[in-house]
C-alpha atoms as a PDB file:
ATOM      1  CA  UNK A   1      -9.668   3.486   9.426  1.00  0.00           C
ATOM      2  CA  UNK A   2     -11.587   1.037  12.045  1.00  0.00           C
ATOM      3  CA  UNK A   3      -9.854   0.805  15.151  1.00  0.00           C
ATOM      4  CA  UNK A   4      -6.621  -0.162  15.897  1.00  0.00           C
ATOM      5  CA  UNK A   5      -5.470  -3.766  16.612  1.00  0.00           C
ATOM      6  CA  UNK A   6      -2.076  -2.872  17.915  1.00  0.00           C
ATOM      7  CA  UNK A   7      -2.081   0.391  19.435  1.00  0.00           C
ATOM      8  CA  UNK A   8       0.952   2.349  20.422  1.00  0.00           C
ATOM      9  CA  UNK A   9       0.925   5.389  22.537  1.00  0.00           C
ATOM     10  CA  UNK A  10       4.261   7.993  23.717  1.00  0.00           C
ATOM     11  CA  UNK A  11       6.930   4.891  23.746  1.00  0.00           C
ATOM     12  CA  UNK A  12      10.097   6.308  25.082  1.00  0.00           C
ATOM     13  CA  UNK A  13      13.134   4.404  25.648  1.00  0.00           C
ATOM     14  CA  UNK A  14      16.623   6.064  26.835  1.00  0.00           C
ATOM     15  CA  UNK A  15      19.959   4.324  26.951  1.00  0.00           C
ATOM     16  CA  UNK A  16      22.351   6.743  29.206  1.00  0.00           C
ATOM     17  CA  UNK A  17      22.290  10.067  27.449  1.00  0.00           C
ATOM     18  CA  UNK A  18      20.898   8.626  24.378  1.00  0.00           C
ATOM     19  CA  UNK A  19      17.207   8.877  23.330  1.00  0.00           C
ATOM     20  CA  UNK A  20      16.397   6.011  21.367  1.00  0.00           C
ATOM     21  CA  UNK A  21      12.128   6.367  21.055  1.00  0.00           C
ATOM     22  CA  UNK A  22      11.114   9.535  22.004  1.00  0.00           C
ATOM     23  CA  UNK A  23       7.377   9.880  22.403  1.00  0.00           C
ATOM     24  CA  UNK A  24       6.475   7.675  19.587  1.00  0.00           C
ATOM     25  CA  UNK A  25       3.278   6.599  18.665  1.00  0.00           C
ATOM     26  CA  UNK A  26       1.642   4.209  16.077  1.00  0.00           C
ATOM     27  CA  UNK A  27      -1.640   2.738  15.067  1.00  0.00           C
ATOM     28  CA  UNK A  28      -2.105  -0.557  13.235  1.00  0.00           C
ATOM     29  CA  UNK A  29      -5.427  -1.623  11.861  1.00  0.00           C
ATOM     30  CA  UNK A  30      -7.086  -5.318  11.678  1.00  0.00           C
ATOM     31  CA  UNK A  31      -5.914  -6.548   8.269  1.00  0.00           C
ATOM     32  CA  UNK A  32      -3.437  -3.670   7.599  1.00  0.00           C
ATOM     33  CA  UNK A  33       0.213  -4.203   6.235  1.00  0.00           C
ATOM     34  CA  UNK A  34       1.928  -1.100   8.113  1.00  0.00           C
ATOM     35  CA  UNK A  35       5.957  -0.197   6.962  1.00  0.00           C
ATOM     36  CA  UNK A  36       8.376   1.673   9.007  1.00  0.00           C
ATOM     37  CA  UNK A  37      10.843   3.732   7.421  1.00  0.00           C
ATOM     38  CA  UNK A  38      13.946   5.526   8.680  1.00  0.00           C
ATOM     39  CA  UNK A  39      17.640   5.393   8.364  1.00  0.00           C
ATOM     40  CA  UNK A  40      19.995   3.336  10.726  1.00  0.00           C
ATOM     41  CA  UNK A  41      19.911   4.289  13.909  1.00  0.00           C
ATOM     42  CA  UNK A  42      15.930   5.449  13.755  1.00  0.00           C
ATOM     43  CA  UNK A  43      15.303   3.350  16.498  1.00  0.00           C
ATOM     44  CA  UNK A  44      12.750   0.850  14.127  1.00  0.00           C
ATOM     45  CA  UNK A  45      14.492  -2.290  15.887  1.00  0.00           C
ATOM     46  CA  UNK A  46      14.594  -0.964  19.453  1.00  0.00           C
ATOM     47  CA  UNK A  47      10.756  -0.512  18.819  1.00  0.00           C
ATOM     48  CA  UNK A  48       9.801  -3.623  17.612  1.00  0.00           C
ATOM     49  CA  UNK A  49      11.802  -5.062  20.983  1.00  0.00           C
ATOM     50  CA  UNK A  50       9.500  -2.961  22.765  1.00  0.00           C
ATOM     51  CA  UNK A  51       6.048  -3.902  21.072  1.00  0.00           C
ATOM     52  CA  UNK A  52       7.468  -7.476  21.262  1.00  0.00           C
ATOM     53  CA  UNK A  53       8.660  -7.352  25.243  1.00  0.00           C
ATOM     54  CA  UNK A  54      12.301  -7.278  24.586  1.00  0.00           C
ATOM     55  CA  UNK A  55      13.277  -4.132  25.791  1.00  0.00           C
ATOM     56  CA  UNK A  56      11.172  -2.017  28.824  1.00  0.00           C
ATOM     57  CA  UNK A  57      10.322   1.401  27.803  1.00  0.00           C
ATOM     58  CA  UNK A  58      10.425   4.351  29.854  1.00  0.00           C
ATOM     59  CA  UNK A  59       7.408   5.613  29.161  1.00  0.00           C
ATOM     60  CA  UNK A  60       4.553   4.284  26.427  1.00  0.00           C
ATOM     61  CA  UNK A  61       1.617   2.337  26.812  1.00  0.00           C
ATOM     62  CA  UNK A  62       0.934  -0.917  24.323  1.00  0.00           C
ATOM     63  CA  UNK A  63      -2.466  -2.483  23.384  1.00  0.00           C
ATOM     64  CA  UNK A  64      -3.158  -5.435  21.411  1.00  0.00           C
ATOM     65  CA  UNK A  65      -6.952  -6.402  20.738  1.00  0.00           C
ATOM     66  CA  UNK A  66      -7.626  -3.521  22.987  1.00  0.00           C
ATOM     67  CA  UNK A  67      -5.749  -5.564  25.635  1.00  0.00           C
ATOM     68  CA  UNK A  68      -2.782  -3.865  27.382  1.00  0.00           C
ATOM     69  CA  UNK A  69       0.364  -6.005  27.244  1.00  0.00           C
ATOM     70  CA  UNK A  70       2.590  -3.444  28.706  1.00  0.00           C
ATOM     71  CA  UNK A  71       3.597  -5.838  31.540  1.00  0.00           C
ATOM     72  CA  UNK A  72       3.151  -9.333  29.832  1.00  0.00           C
ATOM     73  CA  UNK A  73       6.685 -10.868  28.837  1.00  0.00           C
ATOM     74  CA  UNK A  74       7.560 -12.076  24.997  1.00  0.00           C
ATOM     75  CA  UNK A  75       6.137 -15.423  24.996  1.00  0.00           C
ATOM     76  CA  UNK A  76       2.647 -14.278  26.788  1.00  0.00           C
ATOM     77  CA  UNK A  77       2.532 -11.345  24.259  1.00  0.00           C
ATOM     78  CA  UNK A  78       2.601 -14.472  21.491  1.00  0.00           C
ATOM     79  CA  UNK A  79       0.058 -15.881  23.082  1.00  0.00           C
ATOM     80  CA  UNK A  80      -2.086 -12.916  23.062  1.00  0.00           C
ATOM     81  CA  UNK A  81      -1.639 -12.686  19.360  1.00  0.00           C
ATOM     82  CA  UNK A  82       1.718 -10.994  19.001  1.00  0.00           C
ATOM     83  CA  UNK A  83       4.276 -12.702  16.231  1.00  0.00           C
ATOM     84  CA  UNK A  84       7.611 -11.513  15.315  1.00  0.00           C
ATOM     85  CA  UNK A  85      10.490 -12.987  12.829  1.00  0.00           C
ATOM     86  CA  UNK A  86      13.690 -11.415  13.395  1.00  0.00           C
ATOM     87  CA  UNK A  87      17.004 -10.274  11.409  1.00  0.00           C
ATOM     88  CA  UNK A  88      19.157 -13.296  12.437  1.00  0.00           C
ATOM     89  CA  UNK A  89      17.269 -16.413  11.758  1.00  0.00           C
ATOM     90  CA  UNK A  90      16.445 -19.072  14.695  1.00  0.00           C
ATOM     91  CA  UNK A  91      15.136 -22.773  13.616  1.00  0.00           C
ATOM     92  CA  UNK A  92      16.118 -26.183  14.619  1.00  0.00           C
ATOM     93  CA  UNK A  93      18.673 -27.396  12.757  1.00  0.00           C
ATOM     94  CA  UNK A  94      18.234 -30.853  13.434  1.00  0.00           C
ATOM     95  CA  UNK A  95      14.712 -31.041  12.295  1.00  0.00           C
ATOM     96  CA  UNK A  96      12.830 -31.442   9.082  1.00  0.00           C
ATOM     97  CA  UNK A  97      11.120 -28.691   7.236  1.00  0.00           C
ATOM     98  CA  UNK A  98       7.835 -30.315   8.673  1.00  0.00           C
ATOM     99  CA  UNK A  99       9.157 -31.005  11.935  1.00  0.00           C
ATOM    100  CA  UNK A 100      10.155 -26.904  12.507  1.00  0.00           C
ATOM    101  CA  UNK A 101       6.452 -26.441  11.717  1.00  0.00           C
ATOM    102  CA  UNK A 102       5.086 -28.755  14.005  1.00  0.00           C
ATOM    103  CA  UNK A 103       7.556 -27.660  17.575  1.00  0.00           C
ATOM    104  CA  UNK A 104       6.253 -24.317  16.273  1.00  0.00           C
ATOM    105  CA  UNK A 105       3.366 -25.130  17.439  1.00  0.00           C
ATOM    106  CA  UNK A 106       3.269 -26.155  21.004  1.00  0.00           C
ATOM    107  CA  UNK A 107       1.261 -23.374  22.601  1.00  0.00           C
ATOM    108  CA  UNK A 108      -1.770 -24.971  20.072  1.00  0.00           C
ATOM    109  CA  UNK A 109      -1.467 -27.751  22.394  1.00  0.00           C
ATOM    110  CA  UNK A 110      -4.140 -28.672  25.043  1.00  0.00           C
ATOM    111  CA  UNK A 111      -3.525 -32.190  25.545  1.00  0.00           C
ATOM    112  CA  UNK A 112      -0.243 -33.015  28.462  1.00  0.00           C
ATOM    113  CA  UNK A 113       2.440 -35.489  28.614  1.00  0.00           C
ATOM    114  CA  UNK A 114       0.041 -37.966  29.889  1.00  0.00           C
ATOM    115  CA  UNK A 115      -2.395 -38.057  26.963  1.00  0.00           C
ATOM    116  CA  UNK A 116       0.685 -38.097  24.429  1.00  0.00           C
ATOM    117  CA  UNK A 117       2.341 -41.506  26.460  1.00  0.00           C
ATOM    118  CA  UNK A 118      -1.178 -43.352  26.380  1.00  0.00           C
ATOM    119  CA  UNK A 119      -2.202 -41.777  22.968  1.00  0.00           C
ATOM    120  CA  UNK A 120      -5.798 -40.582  24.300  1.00  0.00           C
ATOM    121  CA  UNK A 121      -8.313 -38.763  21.928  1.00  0.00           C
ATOM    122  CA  UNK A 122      -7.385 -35.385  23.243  1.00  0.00           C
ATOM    123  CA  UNK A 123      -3.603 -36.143  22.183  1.00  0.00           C
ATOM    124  CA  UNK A 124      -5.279 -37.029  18.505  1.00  0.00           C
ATOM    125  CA  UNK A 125      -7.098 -34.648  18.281  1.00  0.00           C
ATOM    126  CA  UNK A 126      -4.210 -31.992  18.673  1.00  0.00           C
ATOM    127  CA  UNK A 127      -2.039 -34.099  16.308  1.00  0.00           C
ATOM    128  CA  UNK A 128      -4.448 -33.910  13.654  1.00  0.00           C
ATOM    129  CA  UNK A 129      -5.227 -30.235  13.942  1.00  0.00           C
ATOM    130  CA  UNK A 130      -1.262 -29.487  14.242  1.00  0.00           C
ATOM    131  CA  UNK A 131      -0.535 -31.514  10.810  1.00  0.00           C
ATOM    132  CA  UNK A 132      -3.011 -29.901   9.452  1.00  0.00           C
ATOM    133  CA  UNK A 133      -1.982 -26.505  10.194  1.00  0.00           C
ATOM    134  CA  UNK A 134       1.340 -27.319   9.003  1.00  0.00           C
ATOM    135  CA  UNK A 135       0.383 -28.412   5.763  1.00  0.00           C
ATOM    136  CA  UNK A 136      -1.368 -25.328   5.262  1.00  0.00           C
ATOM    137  CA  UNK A 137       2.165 -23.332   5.923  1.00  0.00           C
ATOM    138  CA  UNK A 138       3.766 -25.712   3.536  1.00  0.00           C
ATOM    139  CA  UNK A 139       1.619 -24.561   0.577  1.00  0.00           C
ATOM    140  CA  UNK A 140       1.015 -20.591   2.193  1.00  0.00           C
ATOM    141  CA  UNK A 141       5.177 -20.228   1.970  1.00  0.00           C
ATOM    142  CA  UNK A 142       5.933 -22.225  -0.811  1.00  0.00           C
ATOM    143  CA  UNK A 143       7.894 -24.821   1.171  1.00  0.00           C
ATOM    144  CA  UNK A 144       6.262 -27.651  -0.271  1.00  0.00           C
ATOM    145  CA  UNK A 145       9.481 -28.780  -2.282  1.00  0.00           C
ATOM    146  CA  UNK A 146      11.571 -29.024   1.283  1.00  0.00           C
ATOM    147  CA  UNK A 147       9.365 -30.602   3.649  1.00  0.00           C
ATOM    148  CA  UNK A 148      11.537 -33.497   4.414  1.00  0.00           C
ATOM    149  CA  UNK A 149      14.433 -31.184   4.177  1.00  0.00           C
ATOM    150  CA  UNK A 150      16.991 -30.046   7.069  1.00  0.00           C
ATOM    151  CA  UNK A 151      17.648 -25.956   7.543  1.00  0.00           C
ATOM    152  CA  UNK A 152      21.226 -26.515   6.650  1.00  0.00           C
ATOM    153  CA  UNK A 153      20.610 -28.082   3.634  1.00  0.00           C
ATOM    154  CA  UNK A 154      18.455 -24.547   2.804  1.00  0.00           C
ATOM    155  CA  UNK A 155      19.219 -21.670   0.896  1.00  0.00           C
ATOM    156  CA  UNK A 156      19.255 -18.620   2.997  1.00  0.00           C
ATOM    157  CA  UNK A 157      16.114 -17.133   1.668  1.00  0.00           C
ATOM    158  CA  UNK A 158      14.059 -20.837   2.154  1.00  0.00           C
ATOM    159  CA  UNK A 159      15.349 -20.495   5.885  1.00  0.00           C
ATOM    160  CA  UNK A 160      13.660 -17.195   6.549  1.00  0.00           C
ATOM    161  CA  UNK A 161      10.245 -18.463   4.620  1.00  0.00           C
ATOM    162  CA  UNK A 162      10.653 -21.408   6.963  1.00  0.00           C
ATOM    163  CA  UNK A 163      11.292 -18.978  10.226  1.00  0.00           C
ATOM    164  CA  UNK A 164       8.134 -16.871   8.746  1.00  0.00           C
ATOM    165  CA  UNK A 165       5.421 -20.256   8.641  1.00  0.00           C
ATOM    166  CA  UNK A 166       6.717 -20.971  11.854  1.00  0.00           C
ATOM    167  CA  UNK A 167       5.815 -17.618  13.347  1.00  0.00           C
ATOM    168  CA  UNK A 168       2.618 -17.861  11.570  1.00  0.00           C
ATOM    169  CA  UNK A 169       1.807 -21.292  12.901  1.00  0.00           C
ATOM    170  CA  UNK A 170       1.035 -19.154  16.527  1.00  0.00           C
ATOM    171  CA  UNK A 171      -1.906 -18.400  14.619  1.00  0.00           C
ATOM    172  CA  UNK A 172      -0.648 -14.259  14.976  1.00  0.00           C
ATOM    173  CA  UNK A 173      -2.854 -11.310  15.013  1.00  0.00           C
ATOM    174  CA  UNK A 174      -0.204  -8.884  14.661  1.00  0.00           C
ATOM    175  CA  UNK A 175       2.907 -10.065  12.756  1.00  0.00           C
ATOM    176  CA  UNK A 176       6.356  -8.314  12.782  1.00  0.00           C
ATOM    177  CA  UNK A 177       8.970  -8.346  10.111  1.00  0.00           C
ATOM    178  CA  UNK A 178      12.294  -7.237  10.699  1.00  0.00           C
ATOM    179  CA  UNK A 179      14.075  -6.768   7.309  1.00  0.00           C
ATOM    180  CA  UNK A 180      12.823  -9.961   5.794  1.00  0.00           C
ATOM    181  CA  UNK A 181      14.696  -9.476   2.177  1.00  0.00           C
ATOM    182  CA  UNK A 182      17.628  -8.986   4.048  1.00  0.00           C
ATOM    183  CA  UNK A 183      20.438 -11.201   2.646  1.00  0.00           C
ATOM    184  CA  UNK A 184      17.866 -13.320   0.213  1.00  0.00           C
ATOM    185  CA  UNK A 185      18.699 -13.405  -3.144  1.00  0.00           C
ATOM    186  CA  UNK A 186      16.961 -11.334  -5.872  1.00  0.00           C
ATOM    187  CA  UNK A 187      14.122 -14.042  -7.196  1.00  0.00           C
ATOM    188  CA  UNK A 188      12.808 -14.464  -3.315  1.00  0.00           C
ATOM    189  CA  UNK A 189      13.152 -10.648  -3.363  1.00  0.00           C
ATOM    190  CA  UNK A 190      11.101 -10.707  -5.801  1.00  0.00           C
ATOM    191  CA  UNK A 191       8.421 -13.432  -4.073  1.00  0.00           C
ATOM    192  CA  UNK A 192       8.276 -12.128  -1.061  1.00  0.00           C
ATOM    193  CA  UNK A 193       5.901  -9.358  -2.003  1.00  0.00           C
ATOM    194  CA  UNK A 194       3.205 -11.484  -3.343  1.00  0.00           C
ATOM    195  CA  UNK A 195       3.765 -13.853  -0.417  1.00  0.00           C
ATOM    196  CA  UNK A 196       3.196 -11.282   2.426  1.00  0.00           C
ATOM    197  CA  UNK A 197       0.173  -9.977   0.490  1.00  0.00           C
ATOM    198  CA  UNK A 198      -1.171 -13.992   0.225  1.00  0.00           C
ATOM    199  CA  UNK A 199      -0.320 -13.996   4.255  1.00  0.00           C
ATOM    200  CA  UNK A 200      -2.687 -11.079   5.186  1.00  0.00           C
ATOM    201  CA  UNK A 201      -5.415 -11.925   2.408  1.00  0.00           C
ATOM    202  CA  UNK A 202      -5.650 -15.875   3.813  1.00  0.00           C
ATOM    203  CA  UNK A 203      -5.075 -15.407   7.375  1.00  0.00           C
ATOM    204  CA  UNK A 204      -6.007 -11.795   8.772  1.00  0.00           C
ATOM    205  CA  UNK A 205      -3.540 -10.891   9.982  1.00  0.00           C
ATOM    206  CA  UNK A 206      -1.687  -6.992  10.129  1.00  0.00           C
ATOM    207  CA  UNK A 207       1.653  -6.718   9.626  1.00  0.00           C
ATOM    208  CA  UNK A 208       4.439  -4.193  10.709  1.00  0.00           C
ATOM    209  CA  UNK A 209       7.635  -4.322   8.140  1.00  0.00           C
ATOM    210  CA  UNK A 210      10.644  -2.644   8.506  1.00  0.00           C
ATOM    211  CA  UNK A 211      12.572  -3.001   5.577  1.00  0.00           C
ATOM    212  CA  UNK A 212      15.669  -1.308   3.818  1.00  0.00           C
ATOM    213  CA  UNK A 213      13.864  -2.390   0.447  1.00  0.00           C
ATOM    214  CA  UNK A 214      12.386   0.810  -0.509  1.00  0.00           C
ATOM    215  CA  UNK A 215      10.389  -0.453  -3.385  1.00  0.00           C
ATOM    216  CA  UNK A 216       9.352  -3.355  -1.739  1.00  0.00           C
ATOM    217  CA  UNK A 217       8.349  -1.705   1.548  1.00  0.00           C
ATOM    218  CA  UNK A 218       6.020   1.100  -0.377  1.00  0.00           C
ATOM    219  CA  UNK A 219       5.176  -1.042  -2.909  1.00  0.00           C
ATOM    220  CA  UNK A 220       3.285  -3.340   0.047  1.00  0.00           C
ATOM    221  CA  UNK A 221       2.307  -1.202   2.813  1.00  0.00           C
ATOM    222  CA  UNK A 222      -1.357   0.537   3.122  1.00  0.00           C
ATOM    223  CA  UNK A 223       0.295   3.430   5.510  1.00  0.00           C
ATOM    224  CA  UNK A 224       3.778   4.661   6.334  1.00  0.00           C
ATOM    225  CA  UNK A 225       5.432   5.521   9.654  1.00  0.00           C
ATOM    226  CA  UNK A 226       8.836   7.518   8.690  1.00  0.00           C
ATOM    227  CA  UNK A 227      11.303   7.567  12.083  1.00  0.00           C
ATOM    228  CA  UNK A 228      14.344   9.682  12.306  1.00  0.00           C
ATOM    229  CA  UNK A 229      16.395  10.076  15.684  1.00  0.00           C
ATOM    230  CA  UNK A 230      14.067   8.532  17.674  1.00  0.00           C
ATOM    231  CA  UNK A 231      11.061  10.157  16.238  1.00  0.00           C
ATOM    232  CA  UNK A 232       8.014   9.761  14.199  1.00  0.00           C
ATOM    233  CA  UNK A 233       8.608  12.469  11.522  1.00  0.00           C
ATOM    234  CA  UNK A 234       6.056  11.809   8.888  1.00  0.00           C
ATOM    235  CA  UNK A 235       2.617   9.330   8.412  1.00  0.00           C
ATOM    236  CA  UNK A 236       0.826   8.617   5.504  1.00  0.00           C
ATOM    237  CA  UNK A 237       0.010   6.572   2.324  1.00  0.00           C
ATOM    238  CA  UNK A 238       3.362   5.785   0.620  1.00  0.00           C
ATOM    239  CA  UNK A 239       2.861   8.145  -2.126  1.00  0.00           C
ATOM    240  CA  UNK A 240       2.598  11.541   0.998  1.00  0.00           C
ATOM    241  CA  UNK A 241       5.884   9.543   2.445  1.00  0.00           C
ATOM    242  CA  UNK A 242       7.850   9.783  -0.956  1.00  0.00           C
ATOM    243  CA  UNK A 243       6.643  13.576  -0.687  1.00  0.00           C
ATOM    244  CA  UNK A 244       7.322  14.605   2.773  1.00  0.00           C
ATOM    245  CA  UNK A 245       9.914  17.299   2.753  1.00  0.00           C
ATOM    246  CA  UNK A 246      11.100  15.477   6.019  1.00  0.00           C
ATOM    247  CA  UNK A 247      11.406  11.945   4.526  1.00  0.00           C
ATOM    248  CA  UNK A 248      13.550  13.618   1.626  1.00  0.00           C
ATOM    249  CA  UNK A 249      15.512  15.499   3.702  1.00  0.00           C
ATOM    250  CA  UNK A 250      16.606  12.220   6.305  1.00  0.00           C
ATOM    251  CA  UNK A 251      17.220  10.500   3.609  1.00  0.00           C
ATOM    252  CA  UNK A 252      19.120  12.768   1.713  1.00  0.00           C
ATOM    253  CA  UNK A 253      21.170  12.717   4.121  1.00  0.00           C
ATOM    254  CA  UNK A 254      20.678  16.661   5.253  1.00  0.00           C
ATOM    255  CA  UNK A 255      19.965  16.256   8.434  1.00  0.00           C
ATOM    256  CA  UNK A 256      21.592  12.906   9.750  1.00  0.00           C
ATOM    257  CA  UNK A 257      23.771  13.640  12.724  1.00  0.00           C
ATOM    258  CA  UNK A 258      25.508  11.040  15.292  1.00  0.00           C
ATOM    259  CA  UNK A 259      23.151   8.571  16.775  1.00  0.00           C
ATOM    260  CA  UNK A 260      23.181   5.240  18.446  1.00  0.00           C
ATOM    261  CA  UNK A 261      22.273   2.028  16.370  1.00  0.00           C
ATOM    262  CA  UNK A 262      18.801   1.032  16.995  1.00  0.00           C
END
């Protein structure tokens, strides 16, 4: 594996008496689609809130394009190449399809308030690059069909493929998924596979997916980080997850105790 592009090392996070991350470490390589696995309470969320500047860690260290972003907060972590969608989606309701993907784009911007009043070359020139990029998210996610539409008018499953090309309008290195099947119906289920794959093959970038899907969460990533209490318990191709005696046993339920949602 070449070396990593997000690089976590010994995150530890403790609410009270409670151990959320204990000690746990992961690598993610340029171009790599990365899945977390683990039953509720694993503490999957907590650590994407950590990589993402959400949540300070009690220990850990955090290195993105071998730059540490331990101390950077959430929106300087996007700028350093950092993107993230999360469970509960967040878009403008009173703006277009188009429009979403355009706001989405304001740290692209290098022209000020001044340029856009008087309409100067450098304001142009960012308006043209930022339709641009938008019109490449329109055909990446399939949103072509609801450019002109409004979020409301949306089924729930176009709203988080809108929420997703806005994320990846920052231009991420490192992309985040939190659940992104959750709550869409079976035929975007059933899309969203191909689509992440078409996401990393056209624009570079690694993702990190945690996702209750298990087929669609093995049947995408390259490697496997399995959590349980806290705690890394297995790493591997998906095929050495589905055979861990570990993975089995969380899941079968063997083990599971009391633990704090994550």
């Amino acid at each position: 594996m070449s070396a990593p592009l997000l690089e976590v090392r010994d995150l530890t996070v403790r609410f009270g008496g409670i151990t959320a991350l204990d000690h746990v470490s992961i690598d993610v390589a340029p171009g790599e689609i990365v899945g977390l696995l683990g039953p509720n309470g694993a503490g999957k969320t907590t650590l994407f809130n950590v990589i993402s500047g959400f949540q300070k860690p009690d220990e850990g260290r955090i290195t993105l394009r071998g730059r540490d972003i331990q101390h950077l907060l959430p929106y300087e972590r996007v700028a350093a190449g950092l993107g993230r969608t999360f469970q509960h989606v967040r878009l403008f309701a009173n703006l277009t399809v188009r429009e979403n993907l355009l706001v989405a784009q304001h740290r692209h911007l290098s022209s000020g308030s001044l340029s856009a009043m008087l309409r100067l070359r450098a304001w142009r020139r960012d308006e043209e690059e930022a339709l641009a990029r938008a019109e490449r998210m329109l055909d990446l996610i399939d949103l072509r069909a609801w450019e002109a539409a409004y979020p409301q008018a949306l089924s729930y499953g176009t709203t988080r493929f809108l929420e997703l090309a806005s994320v990846l309008s920052l231009n991420p290195k490192v992309l985040l998924l939190d659940e992104p099947a959750s709550g869409i119906q079976q035929k975007e289920v059933e899309a969203l596979g191909p689509m992440l794959r078409r996401i990393r093959d056209d624009t570079g970038c690694s993702i990190v997916l945690i996702e209750h899907d298990m087929s669609l969460l093995l049947s995408l990533s390259d490697r496997v980080y399995a959590l349980d209490f806290g705690r890394v318990i297995a790493e591997g191709s998906p095929a050495e997850i589905t055979q861990d005696p570990q993975v089995l046993s969380s899941y079968l339920g063997r083990t599971r105790r009391a633990h704090a949602s994550a």
